[in-house]
Protein backbone atom coordinates (compact mmCIF):
# COMPACT_ATOMS: atom_id res chain seq x y z
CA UNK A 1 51.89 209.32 159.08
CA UNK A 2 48.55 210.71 159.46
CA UNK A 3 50.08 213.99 159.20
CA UNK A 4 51.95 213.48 156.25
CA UNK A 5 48.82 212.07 153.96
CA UNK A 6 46.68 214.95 155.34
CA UNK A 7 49.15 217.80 154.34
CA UNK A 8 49.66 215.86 150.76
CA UNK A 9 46.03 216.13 150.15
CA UNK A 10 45.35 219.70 151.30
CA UNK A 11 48.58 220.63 148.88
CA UNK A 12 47.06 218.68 146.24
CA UNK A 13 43.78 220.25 146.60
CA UNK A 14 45.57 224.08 146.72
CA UNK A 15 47.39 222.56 143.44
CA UNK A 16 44.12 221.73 142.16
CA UNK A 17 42.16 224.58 143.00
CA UNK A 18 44.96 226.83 141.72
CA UNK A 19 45.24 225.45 138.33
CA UNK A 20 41.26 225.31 137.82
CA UNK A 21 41.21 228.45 135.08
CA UNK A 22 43.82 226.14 133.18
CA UNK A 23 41.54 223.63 133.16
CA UNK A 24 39.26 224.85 130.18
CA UNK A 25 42.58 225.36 128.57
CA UNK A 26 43.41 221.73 128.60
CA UNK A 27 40.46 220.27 127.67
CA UNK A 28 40.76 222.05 123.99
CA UNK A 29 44.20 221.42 124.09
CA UNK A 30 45.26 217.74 123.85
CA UNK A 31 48.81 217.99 124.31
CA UNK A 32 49.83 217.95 127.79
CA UNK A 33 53.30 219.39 129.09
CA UNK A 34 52.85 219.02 133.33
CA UNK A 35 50.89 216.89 135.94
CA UNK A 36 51.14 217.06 139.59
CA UNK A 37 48.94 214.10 141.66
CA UNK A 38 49.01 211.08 144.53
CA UNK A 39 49.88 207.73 144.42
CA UNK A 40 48.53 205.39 146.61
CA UNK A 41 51.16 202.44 147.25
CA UNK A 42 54.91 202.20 147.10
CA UNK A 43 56.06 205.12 147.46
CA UNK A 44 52.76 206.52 149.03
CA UNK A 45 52.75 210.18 148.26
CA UNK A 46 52.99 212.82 145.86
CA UNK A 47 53.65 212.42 142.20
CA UNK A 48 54.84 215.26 139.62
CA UNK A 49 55.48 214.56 135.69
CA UNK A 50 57.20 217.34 132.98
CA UNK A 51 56.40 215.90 129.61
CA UNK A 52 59.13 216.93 126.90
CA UNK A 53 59.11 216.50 123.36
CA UNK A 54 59.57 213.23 121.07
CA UNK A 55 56.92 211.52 124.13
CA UNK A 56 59.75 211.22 126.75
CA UNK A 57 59.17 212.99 129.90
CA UNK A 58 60.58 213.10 134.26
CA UNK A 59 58.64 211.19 137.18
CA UNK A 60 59.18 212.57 140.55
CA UNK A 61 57.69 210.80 143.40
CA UNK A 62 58.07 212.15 146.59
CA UNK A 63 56.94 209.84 149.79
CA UNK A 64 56.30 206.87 152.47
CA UNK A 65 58.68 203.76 151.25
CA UNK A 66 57.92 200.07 153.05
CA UNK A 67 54.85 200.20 153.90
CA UNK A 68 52.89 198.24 151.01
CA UNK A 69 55.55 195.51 150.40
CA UNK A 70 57.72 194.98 153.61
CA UNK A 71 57.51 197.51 156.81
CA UNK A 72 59.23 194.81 158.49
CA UNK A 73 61.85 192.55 156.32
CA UNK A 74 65.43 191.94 156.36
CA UNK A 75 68.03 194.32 155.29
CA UNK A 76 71.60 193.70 154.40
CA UNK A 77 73.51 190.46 155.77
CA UNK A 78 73.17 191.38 159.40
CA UNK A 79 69.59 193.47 159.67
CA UNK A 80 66.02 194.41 159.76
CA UNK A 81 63.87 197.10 158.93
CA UNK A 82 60.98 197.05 161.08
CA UNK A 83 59.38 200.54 160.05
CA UNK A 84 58.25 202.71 157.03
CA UNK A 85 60.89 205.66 155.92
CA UNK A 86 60.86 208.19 152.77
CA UNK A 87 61.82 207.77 149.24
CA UNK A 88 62.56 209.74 146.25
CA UNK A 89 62.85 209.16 142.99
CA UNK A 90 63.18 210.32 139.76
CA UNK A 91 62.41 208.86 136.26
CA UNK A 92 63.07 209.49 132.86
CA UNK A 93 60.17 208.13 131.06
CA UNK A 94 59.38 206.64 127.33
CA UNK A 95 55.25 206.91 127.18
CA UNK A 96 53.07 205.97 123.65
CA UNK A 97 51.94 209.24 121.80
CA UNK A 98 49.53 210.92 124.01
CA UNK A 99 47.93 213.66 121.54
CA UNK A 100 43.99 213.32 121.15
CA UNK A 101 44.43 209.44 123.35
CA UNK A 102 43.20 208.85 126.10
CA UNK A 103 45.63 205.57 127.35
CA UNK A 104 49.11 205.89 127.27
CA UNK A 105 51.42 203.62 128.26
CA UNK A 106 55.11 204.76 129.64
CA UNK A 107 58.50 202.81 130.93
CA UNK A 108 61.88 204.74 132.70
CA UNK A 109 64.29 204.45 134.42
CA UNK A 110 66.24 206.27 136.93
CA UNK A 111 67.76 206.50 140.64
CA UNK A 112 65.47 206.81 144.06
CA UNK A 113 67.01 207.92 147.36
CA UNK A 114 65.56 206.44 150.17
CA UNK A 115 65.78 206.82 154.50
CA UNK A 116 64.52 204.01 157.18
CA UNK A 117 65.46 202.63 160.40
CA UNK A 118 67.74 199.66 160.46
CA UNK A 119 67.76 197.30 163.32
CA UNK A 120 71.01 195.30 162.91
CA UNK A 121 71.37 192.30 165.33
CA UNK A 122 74.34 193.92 167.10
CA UNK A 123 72.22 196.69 168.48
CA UNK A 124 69.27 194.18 169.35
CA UNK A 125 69.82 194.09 172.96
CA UNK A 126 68.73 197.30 173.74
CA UNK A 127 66.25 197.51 170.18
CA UNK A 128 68.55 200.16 168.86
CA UNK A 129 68.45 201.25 165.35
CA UNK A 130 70.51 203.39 162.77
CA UNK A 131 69.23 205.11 160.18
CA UNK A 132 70.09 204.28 156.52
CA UNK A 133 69.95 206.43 153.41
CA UNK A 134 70.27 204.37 150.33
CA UNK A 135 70.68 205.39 146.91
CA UNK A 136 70.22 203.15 143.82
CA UNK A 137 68.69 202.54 140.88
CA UNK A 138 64.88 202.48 140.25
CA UNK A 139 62.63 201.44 137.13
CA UNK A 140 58.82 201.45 136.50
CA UNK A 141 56.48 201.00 133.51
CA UNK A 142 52.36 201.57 133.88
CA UNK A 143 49.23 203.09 132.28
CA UNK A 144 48.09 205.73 132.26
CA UNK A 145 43.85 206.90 131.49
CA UNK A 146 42.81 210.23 130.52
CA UNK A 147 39.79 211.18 131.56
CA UNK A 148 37.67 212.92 128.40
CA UNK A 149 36.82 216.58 128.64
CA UNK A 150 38.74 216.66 131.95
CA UNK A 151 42.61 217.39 133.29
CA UNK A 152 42.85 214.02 135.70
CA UNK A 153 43.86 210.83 134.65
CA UNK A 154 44.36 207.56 136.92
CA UNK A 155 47.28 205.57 136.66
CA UNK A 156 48.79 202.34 137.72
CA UNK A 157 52.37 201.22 137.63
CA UNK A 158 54.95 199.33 138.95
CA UNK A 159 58.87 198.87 139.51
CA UNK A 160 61.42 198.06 141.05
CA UNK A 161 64.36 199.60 143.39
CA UNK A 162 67.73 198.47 143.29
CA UNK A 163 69.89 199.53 145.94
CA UNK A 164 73.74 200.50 145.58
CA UNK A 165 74.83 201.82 148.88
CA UNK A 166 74.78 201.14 151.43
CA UNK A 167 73.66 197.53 150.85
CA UNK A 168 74.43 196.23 147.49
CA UNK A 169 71.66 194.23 145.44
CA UNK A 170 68.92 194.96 148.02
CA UNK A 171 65.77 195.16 146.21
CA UNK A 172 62.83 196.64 146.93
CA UNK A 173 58.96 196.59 144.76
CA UNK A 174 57.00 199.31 144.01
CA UNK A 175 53.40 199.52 142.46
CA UNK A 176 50.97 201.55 143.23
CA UNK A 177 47.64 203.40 141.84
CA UNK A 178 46.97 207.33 141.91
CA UNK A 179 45.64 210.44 139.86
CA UNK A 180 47.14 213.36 138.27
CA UNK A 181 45.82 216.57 137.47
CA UNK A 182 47.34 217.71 133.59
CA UNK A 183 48.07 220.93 132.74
């Protein structure tokens, strides 16, 4: 785990550190096509945004999933997870005209793919586990504050994940806070 958050914030800082000439581009430019940050929460990890015209846009999160809202909680009829896994997901977002503002306020939807140990009662004898990938549906709607005369913004947001397969109807939520770097 400590791995993980370590390597996502030596990326981000190469991300950052890369993009710093576009920086004095951006803050005479108020339109904003890309932004590439961290979110702190569910998932923990690394978050990337494309903004496309007519203010719709992608959310990709890539990172930790469980370990804000339920590391250890019951999964499916006859289970448990008792750990964190990984989750993607991917977002087609609806955000408030962003030119020359600095809030902006967004809502998508989308699927998330997601892996974690399961501990079902059969195996719980000997502690075994299986792991699980799920896929499903996933939501989220936030806020988002643009720093003036700068490329960051913080966010917050929340959502939820609905899970298709394997478990039907298992539901999972999200929220979390982070930063993004706009280019």
């Amino acid at each position: 785990m400590k791995a993980f958050i370590i390597s996502a914030l030596v990326t981000l800082g190469l991300v950052t550190s890369s993009l710093e000439s576009k920086a004095q581009e951006i803050n005479t430019s108020p339109q904003r096509k890309y932004a590439v940050g961290f979110k702190v929460g569910e998932p923990l990890g690394l978050n990337a945004r494309i903004y496309t015209r007519n203010n719709r846009g992608l959310d990709l999160s890539f990172g930790t999933y469980g370990m804000l809202w339920g590391s250890n909680r019951k999964y499916g009829p006859h289970g448990r997870f008792k750990n964190t896994g990984w989750a993607l997901s991917a977002n087609y977002i609806f955000h408030t005209d962003n030119e020359g503002k600095n809030f902006q306020a967004y809502y998508g939807f989308g699927g998330q793919l997601t892996s974690r140990r399961s501990y079902p009662e059969r195996l719980a004898v000997i502690n075994g586990y299986e792991n699980r990938t799920g896929i499903g549906a996933s939501g989220l709607a936030g806020v988002e504050y643009f720093l003036p005369q700068s490329p960051l913004s913080i966010f917050v947001d929340a959502g939820l994940y609905l899970e298709v397969i394997p478990v039907p109807a298992f539901m999972h939520v999200q929220a979390g806070i982070g930063t993004r770097f706009n280019f």
